[in-house]
N, C-alpha and C. Protein backbone atom coordinates (compact mmCIF):
# COMPACT_ATOMS: atom_id res chain seq x y z
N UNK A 1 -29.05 -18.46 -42.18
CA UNK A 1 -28.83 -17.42 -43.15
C UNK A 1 -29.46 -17.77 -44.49
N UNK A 2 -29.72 -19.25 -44.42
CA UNK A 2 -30.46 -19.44 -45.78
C UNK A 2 -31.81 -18.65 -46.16
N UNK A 3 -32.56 -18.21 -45.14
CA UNK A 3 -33.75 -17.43 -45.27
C UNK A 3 -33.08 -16.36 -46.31
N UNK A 4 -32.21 -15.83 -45.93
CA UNK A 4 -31.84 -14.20 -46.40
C UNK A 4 -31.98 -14.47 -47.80
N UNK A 5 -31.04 -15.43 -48.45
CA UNK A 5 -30.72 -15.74 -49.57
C UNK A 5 -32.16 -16.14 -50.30
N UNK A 6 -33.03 -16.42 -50.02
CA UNK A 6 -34.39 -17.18 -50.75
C UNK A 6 -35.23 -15.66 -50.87
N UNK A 7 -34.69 -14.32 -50.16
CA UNK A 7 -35.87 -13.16 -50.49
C UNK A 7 -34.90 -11.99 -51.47
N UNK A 8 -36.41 -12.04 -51.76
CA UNK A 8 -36.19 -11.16 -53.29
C UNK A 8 -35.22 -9.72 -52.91
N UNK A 9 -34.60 -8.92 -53.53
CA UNK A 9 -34.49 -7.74 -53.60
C UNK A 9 -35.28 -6.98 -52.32
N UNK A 10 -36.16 -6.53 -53.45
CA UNK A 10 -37.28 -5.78 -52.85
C UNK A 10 -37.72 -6.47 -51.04
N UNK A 11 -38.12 -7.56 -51.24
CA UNK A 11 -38.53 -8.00 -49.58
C UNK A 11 -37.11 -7.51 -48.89
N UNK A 12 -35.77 -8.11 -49.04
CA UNK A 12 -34.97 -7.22 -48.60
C UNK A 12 -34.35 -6.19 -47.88
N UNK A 13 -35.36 -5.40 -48.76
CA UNK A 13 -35.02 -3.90 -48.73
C UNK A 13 -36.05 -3.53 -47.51
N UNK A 14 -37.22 -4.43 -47.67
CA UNK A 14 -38.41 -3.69 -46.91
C UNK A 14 -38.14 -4.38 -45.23
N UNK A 15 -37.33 -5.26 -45.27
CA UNK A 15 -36.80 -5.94 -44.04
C UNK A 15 -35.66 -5.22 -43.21
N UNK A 16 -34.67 -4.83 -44.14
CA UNK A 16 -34.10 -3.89 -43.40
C UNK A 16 -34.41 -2.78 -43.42
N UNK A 17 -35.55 -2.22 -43.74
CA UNK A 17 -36.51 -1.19 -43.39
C UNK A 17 -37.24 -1.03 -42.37
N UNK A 18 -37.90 -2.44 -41.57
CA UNK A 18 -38.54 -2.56 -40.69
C UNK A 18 -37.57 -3.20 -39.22
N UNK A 19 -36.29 -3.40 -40.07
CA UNK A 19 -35.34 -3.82 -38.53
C UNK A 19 -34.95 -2.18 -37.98
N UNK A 20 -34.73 -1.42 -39.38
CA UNK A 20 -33.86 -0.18 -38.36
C UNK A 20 -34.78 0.66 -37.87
N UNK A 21 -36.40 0.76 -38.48
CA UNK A 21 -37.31 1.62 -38.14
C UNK A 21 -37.56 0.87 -36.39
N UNK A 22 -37.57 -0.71 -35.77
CA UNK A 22 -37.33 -1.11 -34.98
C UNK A 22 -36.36 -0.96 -34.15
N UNK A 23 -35.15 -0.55 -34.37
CA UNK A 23 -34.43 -0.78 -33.50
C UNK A 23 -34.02 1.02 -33.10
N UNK A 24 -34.35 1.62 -33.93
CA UNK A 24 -34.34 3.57 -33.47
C UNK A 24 -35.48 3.65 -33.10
N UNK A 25 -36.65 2.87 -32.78
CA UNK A 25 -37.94 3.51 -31.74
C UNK A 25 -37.17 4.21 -30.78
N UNK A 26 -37.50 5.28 -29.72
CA UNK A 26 -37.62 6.08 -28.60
C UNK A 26 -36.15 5.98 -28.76
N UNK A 27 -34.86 6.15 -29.21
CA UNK A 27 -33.90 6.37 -29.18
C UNK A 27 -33.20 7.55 -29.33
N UNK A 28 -32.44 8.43 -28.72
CA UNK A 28 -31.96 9.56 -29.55
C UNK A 28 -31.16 9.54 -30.81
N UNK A 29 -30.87 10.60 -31.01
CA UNK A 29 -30.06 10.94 -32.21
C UNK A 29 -28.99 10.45 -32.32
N UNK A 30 -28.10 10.86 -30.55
CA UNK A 30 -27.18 10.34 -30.62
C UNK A 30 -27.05 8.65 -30.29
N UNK A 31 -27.75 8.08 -29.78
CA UNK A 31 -27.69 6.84 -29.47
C UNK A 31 -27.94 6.48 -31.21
N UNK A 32 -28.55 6.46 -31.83
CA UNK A 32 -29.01 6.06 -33.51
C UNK A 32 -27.38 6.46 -33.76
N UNK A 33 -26.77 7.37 -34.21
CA UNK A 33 -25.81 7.45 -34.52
C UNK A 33 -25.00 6.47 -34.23
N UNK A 34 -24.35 5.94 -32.74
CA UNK A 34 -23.93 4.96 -32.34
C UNK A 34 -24.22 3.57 -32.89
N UNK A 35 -25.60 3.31 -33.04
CA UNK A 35 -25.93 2.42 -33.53
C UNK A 35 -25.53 2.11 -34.89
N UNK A 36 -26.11 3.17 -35.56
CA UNK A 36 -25.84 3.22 -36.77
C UNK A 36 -23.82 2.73 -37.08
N UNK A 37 -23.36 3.16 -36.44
CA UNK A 37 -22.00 3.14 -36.51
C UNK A 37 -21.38 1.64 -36.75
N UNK A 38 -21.98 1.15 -35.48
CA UNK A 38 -21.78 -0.50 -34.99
C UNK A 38 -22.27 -0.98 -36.26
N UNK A 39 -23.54 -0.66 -36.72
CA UNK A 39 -23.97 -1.62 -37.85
C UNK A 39 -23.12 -1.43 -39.04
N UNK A 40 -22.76 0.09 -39.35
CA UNK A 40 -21.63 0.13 -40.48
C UNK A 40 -20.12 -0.39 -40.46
N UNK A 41 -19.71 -0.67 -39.11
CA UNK A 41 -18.42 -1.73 -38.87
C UNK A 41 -18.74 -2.96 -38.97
N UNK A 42 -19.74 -3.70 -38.23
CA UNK A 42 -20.08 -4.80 -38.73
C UNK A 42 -20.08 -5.54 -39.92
N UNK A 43 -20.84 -4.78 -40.77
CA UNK A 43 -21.30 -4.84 -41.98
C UNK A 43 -19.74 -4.89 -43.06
N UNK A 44 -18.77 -3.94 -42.92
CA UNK A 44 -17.30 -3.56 -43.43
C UNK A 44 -16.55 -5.31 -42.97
N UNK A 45 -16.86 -5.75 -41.67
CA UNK A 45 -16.24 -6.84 -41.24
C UNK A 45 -16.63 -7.74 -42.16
N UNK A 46 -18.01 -8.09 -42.42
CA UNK A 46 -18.41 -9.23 -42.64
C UNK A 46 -17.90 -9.15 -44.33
N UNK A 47 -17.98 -8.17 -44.98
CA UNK A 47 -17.58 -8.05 -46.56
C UNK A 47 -15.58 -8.05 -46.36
N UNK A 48 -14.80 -7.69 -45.67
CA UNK A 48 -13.90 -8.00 -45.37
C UNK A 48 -13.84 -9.22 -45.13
N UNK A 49 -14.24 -10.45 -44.39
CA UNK A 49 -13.84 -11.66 -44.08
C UNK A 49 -14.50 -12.49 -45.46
N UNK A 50 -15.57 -12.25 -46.45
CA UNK A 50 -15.99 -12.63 -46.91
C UNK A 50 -15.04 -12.71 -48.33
N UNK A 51 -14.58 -11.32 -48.67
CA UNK A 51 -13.49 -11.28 -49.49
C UNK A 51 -12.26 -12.12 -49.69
N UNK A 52 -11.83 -12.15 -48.48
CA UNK A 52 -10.71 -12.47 -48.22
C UNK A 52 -10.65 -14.26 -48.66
N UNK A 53 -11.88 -14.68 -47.99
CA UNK A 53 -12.26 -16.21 -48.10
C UNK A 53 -12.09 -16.42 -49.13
N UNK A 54 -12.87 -15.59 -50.47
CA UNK A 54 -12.73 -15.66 -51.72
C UNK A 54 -11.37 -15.65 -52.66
N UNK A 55 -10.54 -14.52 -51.85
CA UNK A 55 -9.09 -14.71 -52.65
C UNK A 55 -8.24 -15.93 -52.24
N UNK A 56 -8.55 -16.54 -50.98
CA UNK A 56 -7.72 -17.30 -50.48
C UNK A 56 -8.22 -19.11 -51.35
N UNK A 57 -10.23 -18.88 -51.75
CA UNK A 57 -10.64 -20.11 -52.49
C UNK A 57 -9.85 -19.83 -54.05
N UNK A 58 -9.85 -19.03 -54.48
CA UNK A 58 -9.73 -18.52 -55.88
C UNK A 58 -7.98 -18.61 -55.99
N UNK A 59 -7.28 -18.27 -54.96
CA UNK A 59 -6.13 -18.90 -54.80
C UNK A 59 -5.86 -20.30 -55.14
N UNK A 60 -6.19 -20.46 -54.14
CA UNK A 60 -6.28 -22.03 -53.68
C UNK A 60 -6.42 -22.91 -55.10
N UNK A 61 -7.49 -22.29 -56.35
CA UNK A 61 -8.23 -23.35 -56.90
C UNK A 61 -7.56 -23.03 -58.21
N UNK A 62 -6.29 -21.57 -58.55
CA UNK A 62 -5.38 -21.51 -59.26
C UNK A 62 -4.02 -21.78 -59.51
N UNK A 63 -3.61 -22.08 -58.25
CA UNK A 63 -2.53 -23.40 -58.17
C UNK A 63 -3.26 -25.02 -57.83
N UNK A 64 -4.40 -25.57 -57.83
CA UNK A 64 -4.95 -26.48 -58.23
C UNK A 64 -4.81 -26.82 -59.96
N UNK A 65 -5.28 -26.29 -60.50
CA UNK A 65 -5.13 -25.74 -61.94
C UNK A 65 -4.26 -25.99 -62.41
N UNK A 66 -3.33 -25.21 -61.85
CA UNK A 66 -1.53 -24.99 -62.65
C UNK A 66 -0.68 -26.08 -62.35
N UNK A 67 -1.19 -27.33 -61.41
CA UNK A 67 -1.00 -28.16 -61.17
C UNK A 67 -1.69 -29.08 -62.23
N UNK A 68 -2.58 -29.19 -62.18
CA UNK A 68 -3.39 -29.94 -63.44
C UNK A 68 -2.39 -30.25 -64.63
N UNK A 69 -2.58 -28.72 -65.14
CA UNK A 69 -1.77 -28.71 -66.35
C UNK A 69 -0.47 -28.74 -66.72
N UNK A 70 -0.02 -28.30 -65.82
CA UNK A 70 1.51 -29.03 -65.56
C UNK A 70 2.21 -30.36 -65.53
């Protein structure tokens, strides 16, 4: 995943431009839809688990803290 992180914006943008223009070749409407779907749950998962990690570090590192100073 480190690749992802080293491209700009823009490259980005033009990458997941060329994955979905790839992956809806000869597909229908409704199959794209489907697809499309999976990728928008996916996508909800991964910012969900990613969140969560964050309240649980940011937790974690504010009773670290309150310990400190205590």
């Amino acid at each position: 995943m480190s690749n992802f992180n080293s491209l700009s914006p823009t490259e980005l943008a033009i990458l997941a431009d060329a994955v979905a223009i790839a992956l809806t070749e000869g597909k229908s409407a409704d199959e794209i839809n489907v697809l499309g779907n999976f990728v928008a749950a996916v996508g909800a998962l991964l910012l969900t688990i990613a969140a969560q990690g964050q309240s649980l570090r940011d937790s974690a590192d504010t009773k670290n803290n309150n310990k400190t100073k205590g």
